[in-house]
C-alpha atoms as a PDB file:
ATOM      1  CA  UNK A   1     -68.850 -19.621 -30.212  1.00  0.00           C
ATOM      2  CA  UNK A   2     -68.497 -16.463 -32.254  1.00  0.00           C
ATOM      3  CA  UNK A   3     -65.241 -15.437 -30.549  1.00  0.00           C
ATOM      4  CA  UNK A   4     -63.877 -19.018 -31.607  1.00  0.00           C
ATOM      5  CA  UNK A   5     -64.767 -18.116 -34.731  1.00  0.00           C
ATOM      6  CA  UNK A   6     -63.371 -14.872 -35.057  1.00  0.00           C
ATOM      7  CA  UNK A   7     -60.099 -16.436 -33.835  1.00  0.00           C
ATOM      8  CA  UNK A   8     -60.694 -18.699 -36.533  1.00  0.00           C
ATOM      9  CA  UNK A   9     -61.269 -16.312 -39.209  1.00  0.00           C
ATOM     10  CA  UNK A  10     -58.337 -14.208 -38.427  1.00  0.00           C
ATOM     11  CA  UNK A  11     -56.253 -17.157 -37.468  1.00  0.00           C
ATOM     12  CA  UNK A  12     -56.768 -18.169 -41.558  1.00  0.00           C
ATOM     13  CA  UNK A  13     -56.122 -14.597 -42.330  1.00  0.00           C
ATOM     14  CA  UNK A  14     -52.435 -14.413 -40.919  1.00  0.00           C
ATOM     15  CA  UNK A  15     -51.354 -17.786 -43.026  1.00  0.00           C
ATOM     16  CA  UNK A  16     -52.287 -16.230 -45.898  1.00  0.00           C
ATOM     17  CA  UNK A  17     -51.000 -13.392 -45.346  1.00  0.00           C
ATOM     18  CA  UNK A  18     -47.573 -15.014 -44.509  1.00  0.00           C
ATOM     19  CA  UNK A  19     -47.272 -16.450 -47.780  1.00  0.00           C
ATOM     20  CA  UNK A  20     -49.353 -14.642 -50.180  1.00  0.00           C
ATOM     21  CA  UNK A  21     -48.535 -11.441 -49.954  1.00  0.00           C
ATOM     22  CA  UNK A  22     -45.903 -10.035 -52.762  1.00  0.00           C
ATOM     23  CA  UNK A  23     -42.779  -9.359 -51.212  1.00  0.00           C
ATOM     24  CA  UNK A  24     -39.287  -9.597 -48.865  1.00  0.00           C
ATOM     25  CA  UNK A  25     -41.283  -9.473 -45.908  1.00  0.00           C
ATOM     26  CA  UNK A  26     -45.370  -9.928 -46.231  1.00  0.00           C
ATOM     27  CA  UNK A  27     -46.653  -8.694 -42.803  1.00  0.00           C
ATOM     28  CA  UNK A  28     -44.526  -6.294 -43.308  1.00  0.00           C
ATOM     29  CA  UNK A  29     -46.337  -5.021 -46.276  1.00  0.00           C
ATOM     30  CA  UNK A  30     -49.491  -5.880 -44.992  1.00  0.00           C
ATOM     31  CA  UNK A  31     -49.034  -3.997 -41.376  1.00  0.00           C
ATOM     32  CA  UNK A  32     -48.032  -0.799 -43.719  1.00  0.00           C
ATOM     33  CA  UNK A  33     -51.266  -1.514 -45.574  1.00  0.00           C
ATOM     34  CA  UNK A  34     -53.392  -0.509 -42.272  1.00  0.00           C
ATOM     35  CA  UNK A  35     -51.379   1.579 -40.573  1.00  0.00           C
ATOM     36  CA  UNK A  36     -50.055  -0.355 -37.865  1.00  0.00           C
ATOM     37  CA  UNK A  37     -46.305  -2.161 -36.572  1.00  0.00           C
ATOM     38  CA  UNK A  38     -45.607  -6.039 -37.472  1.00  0.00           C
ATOM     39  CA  UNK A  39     -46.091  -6.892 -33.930  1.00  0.00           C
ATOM     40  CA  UNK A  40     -49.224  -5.267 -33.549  1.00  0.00           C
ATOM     41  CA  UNK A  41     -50.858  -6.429 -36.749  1.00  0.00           C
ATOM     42  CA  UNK A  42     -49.356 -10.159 -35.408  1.00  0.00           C
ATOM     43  CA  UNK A  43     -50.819  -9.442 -31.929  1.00  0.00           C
ATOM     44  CA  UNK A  44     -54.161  -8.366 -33.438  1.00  0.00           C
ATOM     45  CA  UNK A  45     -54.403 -11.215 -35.877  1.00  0.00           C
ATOM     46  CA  UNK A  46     -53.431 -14.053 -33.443  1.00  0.00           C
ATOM     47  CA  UNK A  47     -55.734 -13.264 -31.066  1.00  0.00           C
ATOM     48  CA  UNK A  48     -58.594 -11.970 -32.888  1.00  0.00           C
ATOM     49  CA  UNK A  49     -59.031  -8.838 -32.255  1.00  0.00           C
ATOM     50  CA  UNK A  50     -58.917  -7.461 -35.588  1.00  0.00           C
ATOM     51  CA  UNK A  51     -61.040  -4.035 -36.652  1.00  0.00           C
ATOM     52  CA  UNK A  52     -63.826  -4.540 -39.331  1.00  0.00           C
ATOM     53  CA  UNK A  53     -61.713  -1.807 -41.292  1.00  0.00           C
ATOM     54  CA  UNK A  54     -58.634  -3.587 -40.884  1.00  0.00           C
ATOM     55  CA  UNK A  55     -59.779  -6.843 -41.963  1.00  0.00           C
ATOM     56  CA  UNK A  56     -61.410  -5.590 -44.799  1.00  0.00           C
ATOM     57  CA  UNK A  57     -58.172  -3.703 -45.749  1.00  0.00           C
ATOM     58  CA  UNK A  58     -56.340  -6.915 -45.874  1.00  0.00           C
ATOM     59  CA  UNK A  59     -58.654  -8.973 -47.344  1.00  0.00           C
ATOM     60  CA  UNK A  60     -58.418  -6.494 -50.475  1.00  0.00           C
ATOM     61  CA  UNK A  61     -54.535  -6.567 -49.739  1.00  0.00           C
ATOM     62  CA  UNK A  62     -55.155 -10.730 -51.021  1.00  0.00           C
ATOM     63  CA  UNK A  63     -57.664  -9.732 -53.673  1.00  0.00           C
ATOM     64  CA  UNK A  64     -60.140 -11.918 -51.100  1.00  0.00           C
ATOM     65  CA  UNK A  65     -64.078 -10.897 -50.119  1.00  0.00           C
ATOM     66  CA  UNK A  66     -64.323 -10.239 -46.499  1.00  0.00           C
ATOM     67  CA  UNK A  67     -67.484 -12.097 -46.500  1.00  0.00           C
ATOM     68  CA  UNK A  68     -66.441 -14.704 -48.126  1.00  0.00           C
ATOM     69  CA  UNK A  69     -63.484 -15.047 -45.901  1.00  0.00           C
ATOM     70  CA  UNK A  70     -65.697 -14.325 -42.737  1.00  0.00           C
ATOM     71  CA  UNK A  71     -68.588 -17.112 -43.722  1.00  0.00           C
ATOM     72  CA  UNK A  72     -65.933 -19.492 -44.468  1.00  0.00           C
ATOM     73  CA  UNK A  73     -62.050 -19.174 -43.439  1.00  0.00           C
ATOM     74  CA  UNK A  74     -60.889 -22.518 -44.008  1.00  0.00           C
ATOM     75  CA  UNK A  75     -62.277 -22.739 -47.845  1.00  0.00           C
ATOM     76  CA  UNK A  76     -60.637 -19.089 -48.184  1.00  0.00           C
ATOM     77  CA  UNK A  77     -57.330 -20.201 -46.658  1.00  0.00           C
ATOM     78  CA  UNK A  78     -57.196 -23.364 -49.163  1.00  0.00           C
ATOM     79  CA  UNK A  79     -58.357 -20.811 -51.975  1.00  0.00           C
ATOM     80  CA  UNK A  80     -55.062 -19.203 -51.671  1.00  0.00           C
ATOM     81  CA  UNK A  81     -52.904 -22.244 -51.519  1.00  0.00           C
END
């Protein structure tokens, strides 16, 4: 169940980081913001194995709370819309 979750969380976390992030390319910006390649950070994201540090990193990167965004992805994701 908390995997699922996790997947779920992170799964909300890549949309909005598609679209909300300022920019030509937003995962672009947003893999520069921890450190990492565009296909990693995708990688990562998609399957939800994303570090506490990095998700908190670009959680701040959408002016978002991690908790928040942990406790309830969906509600976060529509937030943003």
């Amino acid at each position: 169940m908390r995997e699922n979750h996790t997947v779920q969380v992170t799964s909300a976390l890549y949309e909005m980081l598609k679209t909300e992030v300022p920019g030509k390319s937003p995962m672009t910006v947003a893999s520069m913001q921890i450190g990492t390649s565009y296909q990693t950070l995708r990688r990562k994201l998609i399957s939800g194995k994303l570090s506490l540090n990095d998700f908190e990193s670009l959680c701040e990167l959408l002016n978002l709370d991690p908790g928040f965004v942990y406790a309830h992805p969906d509600q976060a994701r529509s937030q943003k819309k």
